[in-house]
Each structure stands twice: as C-alpha cells, then as structure tokens.
N, C-alpha and C. Protein backbone atom coordinates (compact mmCIF):
# COMPACT_ATOMS: atom_id res chain seq x y z
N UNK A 1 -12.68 10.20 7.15
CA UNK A 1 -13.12 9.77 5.84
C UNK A 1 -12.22 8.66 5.31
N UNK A 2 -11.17 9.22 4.48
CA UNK A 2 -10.23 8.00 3.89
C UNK A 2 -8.94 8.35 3.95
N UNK A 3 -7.99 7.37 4.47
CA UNK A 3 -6.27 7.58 4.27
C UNK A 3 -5.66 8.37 3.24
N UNK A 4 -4.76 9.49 3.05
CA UNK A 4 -4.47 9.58 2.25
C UNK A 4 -3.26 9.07 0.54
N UNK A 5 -3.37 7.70 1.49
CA UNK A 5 -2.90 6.68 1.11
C UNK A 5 -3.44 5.76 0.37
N UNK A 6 -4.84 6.13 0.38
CA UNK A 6 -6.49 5.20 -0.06
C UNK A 6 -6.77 5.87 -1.23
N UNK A 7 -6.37 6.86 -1.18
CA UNK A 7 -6.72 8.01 -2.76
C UNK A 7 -5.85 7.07 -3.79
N UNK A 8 -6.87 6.88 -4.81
CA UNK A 8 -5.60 7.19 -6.04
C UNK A 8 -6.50 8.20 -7.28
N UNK A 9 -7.50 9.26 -7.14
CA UNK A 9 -7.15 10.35 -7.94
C UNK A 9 -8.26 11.15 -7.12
N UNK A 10 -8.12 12.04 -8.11
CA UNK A 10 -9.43 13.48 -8.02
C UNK A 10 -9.92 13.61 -9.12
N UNK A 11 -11.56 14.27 -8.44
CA UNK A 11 -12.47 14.67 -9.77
C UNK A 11 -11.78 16.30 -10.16
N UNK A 12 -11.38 16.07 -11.85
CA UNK A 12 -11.09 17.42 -12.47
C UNK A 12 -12.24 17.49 -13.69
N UNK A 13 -13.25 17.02 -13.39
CA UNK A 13 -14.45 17.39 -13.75
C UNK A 13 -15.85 17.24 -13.70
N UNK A 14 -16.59 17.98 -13.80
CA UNK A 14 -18.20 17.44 -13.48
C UNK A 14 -18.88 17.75 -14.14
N UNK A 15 -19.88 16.81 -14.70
CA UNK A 15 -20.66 17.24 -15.82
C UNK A 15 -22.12 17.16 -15.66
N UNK A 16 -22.34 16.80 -14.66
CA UNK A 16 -23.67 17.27 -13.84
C UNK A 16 -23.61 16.53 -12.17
N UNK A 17 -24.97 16.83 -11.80
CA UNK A 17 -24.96 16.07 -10.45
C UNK A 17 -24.39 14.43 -10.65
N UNK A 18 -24.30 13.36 -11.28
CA UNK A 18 -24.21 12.14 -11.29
C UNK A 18 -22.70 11.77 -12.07
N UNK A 19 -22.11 12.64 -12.80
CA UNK A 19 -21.16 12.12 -13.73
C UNK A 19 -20.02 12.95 -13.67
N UNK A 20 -18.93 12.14 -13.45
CA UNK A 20 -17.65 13.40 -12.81
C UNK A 20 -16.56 12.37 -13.44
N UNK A 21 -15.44 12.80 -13.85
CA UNK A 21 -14.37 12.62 -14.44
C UNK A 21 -13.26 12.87 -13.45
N UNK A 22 -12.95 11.41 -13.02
CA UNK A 22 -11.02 11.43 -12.23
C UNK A 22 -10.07 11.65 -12.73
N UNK A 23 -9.17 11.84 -12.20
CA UNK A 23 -7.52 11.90 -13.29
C UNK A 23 -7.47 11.00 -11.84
N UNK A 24 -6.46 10.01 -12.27
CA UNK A 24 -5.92 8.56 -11.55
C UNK A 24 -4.72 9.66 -11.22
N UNK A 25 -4.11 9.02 -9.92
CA UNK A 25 -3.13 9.68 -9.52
C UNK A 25 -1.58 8.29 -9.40
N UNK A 26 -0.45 9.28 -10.17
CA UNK A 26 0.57 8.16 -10.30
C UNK A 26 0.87 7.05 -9.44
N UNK A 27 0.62 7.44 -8.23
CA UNK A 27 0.76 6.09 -7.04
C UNK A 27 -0.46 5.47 -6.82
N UNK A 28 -1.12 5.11 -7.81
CA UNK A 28 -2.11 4.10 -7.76
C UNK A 28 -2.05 3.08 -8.26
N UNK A 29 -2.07 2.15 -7.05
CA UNK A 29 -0.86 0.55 -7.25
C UNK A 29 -2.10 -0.25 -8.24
N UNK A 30 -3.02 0.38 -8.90
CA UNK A 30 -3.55 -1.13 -9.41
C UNK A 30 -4.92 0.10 -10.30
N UNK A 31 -5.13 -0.68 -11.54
CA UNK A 31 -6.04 -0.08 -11.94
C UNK A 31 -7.72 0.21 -11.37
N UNK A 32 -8.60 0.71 -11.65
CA UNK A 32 -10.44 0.32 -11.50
C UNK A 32 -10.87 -0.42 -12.80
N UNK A 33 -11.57 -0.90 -12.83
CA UNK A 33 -12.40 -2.05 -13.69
C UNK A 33 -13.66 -1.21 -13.68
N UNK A 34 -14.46 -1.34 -14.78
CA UNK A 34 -15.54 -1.23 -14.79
C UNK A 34 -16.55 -1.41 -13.95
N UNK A 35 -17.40 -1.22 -13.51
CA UNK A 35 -18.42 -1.77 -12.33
C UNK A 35 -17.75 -1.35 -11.07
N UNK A 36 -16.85 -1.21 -10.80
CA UNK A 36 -16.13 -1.02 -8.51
C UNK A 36 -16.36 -0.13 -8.79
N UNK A 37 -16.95 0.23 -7.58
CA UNK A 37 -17.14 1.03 -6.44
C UNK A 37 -15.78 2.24 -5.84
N UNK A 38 -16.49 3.24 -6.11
CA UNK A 38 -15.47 4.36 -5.59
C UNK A 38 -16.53 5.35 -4.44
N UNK A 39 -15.41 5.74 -3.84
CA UNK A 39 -16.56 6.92 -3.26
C UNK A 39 -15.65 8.61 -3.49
N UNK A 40 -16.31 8.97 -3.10
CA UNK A 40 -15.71 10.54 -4.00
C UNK A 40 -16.47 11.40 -2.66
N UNK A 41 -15.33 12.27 -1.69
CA UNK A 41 -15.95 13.23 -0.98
C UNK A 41 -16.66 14.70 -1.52
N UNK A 42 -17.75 14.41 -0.66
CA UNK A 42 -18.73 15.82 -0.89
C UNK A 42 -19.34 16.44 0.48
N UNK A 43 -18.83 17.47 0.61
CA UNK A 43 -19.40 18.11 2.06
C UNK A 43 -19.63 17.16 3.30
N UNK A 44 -18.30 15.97 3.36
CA UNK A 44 -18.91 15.53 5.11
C UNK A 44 -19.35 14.50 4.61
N UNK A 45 -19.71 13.64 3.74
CA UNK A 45 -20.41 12.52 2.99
C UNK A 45 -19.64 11.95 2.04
N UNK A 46 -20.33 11.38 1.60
CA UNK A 46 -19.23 9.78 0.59
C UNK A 46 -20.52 10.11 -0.66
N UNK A 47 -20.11 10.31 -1.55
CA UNK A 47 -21.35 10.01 -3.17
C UNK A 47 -20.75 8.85 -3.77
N UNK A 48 -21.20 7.94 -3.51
CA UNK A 48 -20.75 6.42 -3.41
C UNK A 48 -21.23 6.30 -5.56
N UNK A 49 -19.92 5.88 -6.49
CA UNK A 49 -20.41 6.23 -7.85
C UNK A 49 -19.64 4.52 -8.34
N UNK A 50 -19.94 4.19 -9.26
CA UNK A 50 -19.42 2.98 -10.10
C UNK A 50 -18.77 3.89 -11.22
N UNK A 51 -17.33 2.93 -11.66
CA UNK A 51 -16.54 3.38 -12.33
C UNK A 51 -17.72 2.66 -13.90
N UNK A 52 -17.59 4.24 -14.89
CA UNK A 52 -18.29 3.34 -15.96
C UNK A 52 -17.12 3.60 -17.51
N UNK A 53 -16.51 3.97 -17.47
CA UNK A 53 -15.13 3.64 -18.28
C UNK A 53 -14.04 4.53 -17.87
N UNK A 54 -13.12 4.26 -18.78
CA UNK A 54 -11.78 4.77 -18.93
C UNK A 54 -11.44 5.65 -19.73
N UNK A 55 -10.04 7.01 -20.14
CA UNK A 55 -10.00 7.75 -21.00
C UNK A 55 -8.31 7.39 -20.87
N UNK A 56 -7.77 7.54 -21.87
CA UNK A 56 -6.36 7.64 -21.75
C UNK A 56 -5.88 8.40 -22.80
N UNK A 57 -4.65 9.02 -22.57
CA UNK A 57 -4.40 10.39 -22.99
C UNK A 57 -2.60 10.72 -22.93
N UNK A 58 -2.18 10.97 -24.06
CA UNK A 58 -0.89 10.85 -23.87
C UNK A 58 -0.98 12.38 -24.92
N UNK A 59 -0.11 13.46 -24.78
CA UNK A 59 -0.23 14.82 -25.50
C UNK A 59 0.49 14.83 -26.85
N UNK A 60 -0.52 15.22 -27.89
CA UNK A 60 -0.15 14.78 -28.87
C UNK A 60 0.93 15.44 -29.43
N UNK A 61 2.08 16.96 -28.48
CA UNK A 61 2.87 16.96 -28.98
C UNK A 61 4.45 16.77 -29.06
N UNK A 62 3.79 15.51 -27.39
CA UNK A 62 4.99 14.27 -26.98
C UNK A 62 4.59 12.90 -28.59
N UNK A 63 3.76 12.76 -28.69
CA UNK A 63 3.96 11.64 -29.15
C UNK A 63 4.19 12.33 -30.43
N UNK A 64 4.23 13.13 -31.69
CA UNK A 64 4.14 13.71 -32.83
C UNK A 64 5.75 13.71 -32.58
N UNK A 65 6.31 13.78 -31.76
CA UNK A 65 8.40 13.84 -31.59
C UNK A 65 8.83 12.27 -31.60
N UNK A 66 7.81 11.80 -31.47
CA UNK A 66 8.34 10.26 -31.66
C UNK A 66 8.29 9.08 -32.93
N UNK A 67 9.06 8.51 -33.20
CA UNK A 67 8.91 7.36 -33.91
C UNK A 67 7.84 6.53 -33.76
N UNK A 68 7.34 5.85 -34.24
CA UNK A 68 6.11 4.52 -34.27
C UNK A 68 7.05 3.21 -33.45
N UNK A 69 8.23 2.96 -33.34
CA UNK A 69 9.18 2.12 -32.81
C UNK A 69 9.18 2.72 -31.54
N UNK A 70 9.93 3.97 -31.69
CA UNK A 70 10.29 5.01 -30.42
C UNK A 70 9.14 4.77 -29.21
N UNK A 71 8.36 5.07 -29.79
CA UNK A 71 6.80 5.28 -29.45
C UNK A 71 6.39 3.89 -28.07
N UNK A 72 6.82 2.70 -29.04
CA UNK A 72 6.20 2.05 -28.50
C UNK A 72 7.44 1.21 -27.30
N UNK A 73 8.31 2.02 -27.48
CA UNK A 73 9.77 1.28 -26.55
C UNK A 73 9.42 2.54 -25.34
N UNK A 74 9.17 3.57 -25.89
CA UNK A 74 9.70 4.85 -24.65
C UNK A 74 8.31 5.38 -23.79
N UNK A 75 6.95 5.33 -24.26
CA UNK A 75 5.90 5.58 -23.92
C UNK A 75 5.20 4.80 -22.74
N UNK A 76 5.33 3.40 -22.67
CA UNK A 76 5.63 2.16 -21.70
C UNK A 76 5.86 3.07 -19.96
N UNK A 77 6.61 3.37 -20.72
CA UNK A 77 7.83 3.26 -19.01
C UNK A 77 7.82 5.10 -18.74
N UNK A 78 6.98 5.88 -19.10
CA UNK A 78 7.05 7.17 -19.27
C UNK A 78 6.13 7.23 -18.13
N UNK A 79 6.05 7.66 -16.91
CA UNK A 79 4.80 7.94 -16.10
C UNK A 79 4.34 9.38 -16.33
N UNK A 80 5.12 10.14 -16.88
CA UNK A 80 4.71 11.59 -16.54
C UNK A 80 3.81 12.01 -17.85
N UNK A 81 4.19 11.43 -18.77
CA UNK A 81 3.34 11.72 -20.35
C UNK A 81 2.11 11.02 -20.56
N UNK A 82 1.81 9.82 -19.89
CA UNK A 82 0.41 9.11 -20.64
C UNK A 82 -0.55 9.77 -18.82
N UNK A 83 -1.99 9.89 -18.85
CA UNK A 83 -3.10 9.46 -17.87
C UNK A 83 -3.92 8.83 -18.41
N UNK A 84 -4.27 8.50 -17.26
CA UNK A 84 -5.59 7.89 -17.04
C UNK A 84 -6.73 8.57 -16.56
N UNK A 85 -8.17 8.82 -17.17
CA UNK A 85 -9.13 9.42 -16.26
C UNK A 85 -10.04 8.34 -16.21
N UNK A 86 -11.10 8.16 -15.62
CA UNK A 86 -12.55 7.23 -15.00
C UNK A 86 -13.19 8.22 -14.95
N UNK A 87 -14.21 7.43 -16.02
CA UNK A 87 -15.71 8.05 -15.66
C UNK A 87 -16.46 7.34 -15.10
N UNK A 88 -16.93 8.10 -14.19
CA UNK A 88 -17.49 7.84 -12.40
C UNK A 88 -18.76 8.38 -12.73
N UNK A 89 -19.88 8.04 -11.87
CA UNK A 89 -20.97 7.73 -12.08
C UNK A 89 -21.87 7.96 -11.19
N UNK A 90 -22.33 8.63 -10.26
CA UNK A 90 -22.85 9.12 -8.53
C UNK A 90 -24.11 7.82 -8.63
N UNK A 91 -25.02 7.18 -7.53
CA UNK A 91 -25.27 6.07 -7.29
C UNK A 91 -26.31 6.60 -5.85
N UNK A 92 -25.31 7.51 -5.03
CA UNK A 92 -26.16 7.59 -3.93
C UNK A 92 -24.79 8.04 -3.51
N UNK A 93 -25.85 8.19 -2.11
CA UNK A 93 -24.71 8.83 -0.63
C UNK A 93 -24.89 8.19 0.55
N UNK A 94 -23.56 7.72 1.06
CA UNK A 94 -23.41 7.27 2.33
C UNK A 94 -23.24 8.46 3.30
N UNK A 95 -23.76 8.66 4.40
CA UNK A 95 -23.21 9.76 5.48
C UNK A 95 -23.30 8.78 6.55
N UNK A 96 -22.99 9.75 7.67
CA UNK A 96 -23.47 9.55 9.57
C UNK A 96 -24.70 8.97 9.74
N UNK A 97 -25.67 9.50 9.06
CA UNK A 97 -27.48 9.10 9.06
C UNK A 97 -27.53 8.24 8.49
N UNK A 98 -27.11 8.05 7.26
CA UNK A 98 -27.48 6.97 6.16
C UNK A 98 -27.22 6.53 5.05
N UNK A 99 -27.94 5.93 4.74
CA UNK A 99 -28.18 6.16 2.64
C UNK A 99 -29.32 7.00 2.23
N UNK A 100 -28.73 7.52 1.13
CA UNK A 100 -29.81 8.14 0.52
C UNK A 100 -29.48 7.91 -1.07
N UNK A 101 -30.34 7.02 -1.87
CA UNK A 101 -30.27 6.59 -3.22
C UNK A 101 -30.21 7.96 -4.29
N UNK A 102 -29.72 8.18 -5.29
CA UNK A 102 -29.48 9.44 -5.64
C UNK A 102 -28.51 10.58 -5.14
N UNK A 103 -28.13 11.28 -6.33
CA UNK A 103 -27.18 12.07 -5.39
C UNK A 103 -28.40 13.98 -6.07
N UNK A 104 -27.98 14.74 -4.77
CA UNK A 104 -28.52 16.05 -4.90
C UNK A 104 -27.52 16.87 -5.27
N UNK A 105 -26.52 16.86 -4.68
CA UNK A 105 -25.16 17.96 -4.49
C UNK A 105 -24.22 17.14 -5.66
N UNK A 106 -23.42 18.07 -6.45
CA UNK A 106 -22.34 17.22 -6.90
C UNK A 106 -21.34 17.63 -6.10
N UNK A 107 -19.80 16.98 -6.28
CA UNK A 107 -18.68 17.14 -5.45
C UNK A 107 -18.02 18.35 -6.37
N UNK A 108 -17.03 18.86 -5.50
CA UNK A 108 -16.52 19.80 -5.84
C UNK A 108 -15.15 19.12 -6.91
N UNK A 109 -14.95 20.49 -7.99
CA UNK A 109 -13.70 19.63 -8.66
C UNK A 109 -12.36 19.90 -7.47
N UNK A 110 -11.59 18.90 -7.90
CA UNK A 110 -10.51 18.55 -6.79
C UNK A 110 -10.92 17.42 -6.10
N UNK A 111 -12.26 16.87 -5.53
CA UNK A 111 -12.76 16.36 -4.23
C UNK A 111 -11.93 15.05 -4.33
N UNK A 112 -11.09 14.62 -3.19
CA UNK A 112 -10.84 12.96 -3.46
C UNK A 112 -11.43 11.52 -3.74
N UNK A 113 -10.89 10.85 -4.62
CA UNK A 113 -11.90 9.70 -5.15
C UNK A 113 -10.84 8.23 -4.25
N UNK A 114 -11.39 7.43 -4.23
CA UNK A 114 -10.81 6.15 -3.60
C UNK A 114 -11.54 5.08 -4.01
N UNK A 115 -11.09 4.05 -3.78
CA UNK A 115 -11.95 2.56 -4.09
C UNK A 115 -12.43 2.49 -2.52
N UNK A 116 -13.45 1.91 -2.88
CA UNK A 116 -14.81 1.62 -1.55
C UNK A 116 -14.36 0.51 -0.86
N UNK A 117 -14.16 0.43 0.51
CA UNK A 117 -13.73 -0.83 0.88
C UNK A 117 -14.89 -1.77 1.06
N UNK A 118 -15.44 -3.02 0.48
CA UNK A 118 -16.50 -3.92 1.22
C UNK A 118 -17.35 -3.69 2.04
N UNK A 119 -16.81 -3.23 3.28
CA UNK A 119 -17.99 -2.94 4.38
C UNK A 119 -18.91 -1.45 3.87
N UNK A 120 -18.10 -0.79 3.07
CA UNK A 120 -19.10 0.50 2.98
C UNK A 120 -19.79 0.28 1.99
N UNK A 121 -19.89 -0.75 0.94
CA UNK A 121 -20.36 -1.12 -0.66
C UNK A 121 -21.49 -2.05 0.15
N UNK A 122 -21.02 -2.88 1.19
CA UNK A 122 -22.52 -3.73 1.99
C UNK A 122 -23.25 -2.74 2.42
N UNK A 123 -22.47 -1.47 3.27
CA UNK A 123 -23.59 -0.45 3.55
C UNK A 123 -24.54 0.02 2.97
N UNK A 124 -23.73 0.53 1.63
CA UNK A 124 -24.71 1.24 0.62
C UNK A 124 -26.14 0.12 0.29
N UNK A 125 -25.56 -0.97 -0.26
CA UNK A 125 -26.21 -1.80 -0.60
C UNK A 125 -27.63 -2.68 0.55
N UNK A 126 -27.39 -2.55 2.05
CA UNK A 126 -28.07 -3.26 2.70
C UNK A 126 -28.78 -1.87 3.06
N UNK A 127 -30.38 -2.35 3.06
CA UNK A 127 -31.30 -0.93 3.54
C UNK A 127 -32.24 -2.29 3.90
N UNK A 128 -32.60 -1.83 4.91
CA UNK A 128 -33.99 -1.90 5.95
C UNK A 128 -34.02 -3.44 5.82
N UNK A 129 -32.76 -4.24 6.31
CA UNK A 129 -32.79 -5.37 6.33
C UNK A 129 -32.73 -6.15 5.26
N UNK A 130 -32.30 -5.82 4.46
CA UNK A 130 -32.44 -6.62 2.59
C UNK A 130 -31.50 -6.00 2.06
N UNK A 131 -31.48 -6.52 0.55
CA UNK A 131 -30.53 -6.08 -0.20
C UNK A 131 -31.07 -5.28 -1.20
N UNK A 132 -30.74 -4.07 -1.73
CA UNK A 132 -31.45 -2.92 -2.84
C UNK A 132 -30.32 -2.41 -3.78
N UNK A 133 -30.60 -2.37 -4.94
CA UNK A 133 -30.16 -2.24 -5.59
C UNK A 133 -31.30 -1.35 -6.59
N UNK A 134 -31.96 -0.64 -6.05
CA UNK A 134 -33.57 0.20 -6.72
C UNK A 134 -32.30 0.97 -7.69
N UNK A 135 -31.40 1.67 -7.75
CA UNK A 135 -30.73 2.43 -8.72
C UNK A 135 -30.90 1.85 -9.96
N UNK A 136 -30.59 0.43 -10.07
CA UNK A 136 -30.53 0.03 -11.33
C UNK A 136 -31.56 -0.02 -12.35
N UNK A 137 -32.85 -0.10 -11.80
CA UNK A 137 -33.72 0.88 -12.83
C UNK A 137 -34.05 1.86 -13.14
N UNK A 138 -33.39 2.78 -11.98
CA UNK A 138 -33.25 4.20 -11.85
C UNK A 138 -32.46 4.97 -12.94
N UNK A 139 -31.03 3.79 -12.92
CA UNK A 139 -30.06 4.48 -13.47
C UNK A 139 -29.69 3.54 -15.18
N UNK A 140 -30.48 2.57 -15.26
CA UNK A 140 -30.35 1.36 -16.53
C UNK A 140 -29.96 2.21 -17.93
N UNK A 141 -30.58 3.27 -18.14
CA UNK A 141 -30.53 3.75 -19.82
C UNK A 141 -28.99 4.56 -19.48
N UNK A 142 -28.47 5.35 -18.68
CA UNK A 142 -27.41 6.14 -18.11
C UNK A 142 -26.46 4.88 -18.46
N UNK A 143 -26.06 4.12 -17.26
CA UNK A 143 -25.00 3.04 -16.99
C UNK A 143 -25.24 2.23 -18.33
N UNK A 144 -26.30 1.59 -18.85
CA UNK A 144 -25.95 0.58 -20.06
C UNK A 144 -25.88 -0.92 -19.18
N UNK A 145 -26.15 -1.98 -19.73
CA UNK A 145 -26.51 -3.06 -19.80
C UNK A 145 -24.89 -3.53 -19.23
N UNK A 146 -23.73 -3.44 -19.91
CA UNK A 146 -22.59 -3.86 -19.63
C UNK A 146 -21.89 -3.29 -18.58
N UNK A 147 -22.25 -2.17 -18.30
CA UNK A 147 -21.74 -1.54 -16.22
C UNK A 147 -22.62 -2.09 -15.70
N UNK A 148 -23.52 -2.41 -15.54
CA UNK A 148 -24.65 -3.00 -14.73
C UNK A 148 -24.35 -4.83 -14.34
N UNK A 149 -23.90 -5.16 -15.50
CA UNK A 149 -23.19 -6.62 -15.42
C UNK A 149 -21.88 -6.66 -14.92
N UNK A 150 -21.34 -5.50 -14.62
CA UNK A 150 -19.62 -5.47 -14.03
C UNK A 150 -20.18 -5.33 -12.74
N UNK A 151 -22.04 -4.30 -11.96
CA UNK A 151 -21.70 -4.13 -10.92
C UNK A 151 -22.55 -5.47 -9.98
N UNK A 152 -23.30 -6.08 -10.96
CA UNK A 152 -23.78 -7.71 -10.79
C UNK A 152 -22.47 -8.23 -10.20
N UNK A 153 -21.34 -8.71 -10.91
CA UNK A 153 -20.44 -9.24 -10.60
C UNK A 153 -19.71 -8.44 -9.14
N UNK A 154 -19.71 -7.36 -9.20
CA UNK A 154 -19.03 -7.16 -8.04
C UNK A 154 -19.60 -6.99 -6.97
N UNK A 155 -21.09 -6.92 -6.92
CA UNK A 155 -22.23 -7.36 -5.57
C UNK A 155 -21.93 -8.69 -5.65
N UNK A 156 -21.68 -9.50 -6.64
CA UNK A 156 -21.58 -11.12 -6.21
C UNK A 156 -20.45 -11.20 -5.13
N UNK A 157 -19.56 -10.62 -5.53
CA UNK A 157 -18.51 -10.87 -4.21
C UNK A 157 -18.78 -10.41 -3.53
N UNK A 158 -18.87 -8.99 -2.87
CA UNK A 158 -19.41 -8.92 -1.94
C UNK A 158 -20.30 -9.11 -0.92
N UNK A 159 -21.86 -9.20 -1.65
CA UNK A 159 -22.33 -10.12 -1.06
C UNK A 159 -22.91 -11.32 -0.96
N UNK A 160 -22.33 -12.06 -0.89
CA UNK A 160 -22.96 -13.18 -1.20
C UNK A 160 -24.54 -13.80 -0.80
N UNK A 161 -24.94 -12.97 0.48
CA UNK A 161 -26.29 -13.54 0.50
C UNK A 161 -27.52 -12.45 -0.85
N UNK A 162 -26.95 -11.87 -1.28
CA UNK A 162 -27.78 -11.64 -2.61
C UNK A 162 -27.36 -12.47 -4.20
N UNK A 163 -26.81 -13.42 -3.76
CA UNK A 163 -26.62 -13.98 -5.19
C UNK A 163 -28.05 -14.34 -5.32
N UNK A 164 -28.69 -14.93 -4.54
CA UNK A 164 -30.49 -15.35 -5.75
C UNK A 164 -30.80 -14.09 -5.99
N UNK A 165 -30.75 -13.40 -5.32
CA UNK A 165 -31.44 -11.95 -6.10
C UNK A 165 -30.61 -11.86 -7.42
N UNK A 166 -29.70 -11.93 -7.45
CA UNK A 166 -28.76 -11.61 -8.57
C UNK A 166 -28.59 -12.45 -10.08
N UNK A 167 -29.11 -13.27 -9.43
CA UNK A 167 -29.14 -14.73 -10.58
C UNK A 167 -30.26 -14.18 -11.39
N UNK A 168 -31.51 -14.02 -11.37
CA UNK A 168 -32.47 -13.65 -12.32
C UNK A 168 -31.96 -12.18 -13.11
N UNK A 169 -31.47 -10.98 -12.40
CA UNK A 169 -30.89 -9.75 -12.58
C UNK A 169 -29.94 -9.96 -13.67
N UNK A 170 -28.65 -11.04 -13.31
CA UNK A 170 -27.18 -11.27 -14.64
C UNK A 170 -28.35 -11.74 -15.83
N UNK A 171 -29.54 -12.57 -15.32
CA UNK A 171 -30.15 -13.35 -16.52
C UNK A 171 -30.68 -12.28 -17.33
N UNK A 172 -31.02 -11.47 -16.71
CA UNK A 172 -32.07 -10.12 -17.59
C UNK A 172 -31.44 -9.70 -18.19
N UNK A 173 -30.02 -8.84 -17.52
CA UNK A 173 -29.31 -8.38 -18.65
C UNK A 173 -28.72 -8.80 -19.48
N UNK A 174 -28.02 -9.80 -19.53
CA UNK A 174 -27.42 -10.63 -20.68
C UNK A 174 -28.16 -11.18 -21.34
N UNK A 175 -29.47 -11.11 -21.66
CA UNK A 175 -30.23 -11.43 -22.48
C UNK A 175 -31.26 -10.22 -22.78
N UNK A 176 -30.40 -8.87 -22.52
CA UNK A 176 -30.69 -7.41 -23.45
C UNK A 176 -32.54 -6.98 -22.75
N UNK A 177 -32.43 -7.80 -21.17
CA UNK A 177 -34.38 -7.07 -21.06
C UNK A 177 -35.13 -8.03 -21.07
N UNK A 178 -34.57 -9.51 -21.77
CA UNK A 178 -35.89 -10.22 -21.76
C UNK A 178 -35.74 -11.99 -20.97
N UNK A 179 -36.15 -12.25 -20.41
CA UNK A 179 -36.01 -13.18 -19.11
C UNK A 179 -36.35 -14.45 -20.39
C-alpha cells in the first residue's frame, strides 16, 4: 500500500460512508491544501477522498494559562498543544481490479491517510480511455463550488491532456453554474 513514511495522519473519525476527519500527524513535512488528493486505507483498497477543509485546535485549558503576548510567542513553536485535522471527503476507490466511483464501505477509525502520488490520481481519474471526473456532479452540492475549483486546479497539473475538458468546467464554476 503506502510507506510508513508516506503517512502523515489517521482517520479519528467518520461521519458517514464519504466524510471522515484526520488528525495530521507531527512529522508531516508540509501541509494539504484544499482540493489534493489523499487516499485513506480500507480493507485491501485505497478510498481515494479530496481534502475539503481544515480544523485547528489548541485546548482551551493550555491557552486560558496564557497571556495574549505569551500566547502568541509560546504557541508558535509548541508542537504538542495545537492540531490539525482535514476534512476528507471519499470520491471513489482504487483497488487490484479498478475504479469504482463512489465509496460503499467507510474506513475504519485509525485507517492511514497519505497524499496520493500522481500516478494513482491519473489512475483514479483515467477510465476507459478518457478522462472522468462523473463525481463532480455526483458530489457538487456536498464539496461546494470552491473544492471543486481547488480539484480543477490540481487535475490541471496532473493532467495535462484534460486541460480542454477543464477549461469550460473552471468556467462553470467560477461563474456559480452559468457558462
């Protein structure tokens, strides 16, 4: 599956089949952005999900001992008092066989989450010779107009032979539905 070097958190929650909550794990050299691609193990398979925000969280009865000065000199450089969680987003599943758009199973809490490397985000993305992206009307009222434009942008890099597909798609949404 993935290095355990490739992790940087776990799902410590799930709130149905599609929507699961990470806690970022301290040795994770670089944040997620909105829109990338994570995959999150489930029984033998990848539930391939887009990050659709952030939570951050510092306990309010570390910070209630601190100064407003204190606060903002000592909280910085504190790794053990502030997290980070991502809310993650299920999309589909990569396995051995395939893709399959949608997810059935959710992952278990604990399951490891990682950033998707390229070749498996072309996987997901290339079916039966083309490029698909059918989720996004699947999933449009869920994700919102502005994850959908983070995951525009990050199919642009990746793949580049769907930028014309993509060019009318950034146009739709940034103009709220209407071409």
């Amino acid at each position: 599956m993935v290095d355990d070097d490739a992790v940087f958190g776990e799902v410590v929650r799930v709130d149905g089949v599609n929507a699961y909550v990470v806690k970022a794990g301290f040795g994770s050299s670089r944040e997620s952005g909105i829109g990338e691609f994570v995959g999150v193990e489930c029984g033998g398979s990848v539930v391939v999900c887009v990050v659709t925000g952030v939570e951050r969280s510092i306990p309010e009865d570390v910070v209630s001992l601190l100064s407003f000065e204190m606060e903002s000199k000592y909280l910085p450089y504190s790794s053990d008092l502030g997290r980070s969680y991502y809310l993650v987003f299920g999309l589909g599943v990569l396995s051995r066989s395939g893709v399959r758009y949608g997810v059935r199973v959710a992952p278990q809490v604990r399951s490891r989450v990682w950033r998707l490397e390229d070749d498996a985000i072309r996987k997901f993305h290339l079916y039966d010779g083309g490029v698909s992206v059918s989720y996004f009307n699947r999933y449009r009222e869920a994700l919102g107009d502005d994850v959908l434009l983070a995951v525009v942008d990050e199919l642009w890099r990746v793949l580049p032979e769907a930028q014309k597909m993509l060019v009318p798609v950034r146009k739709y949404l940034r103009g709220g539905g209407a071409l």
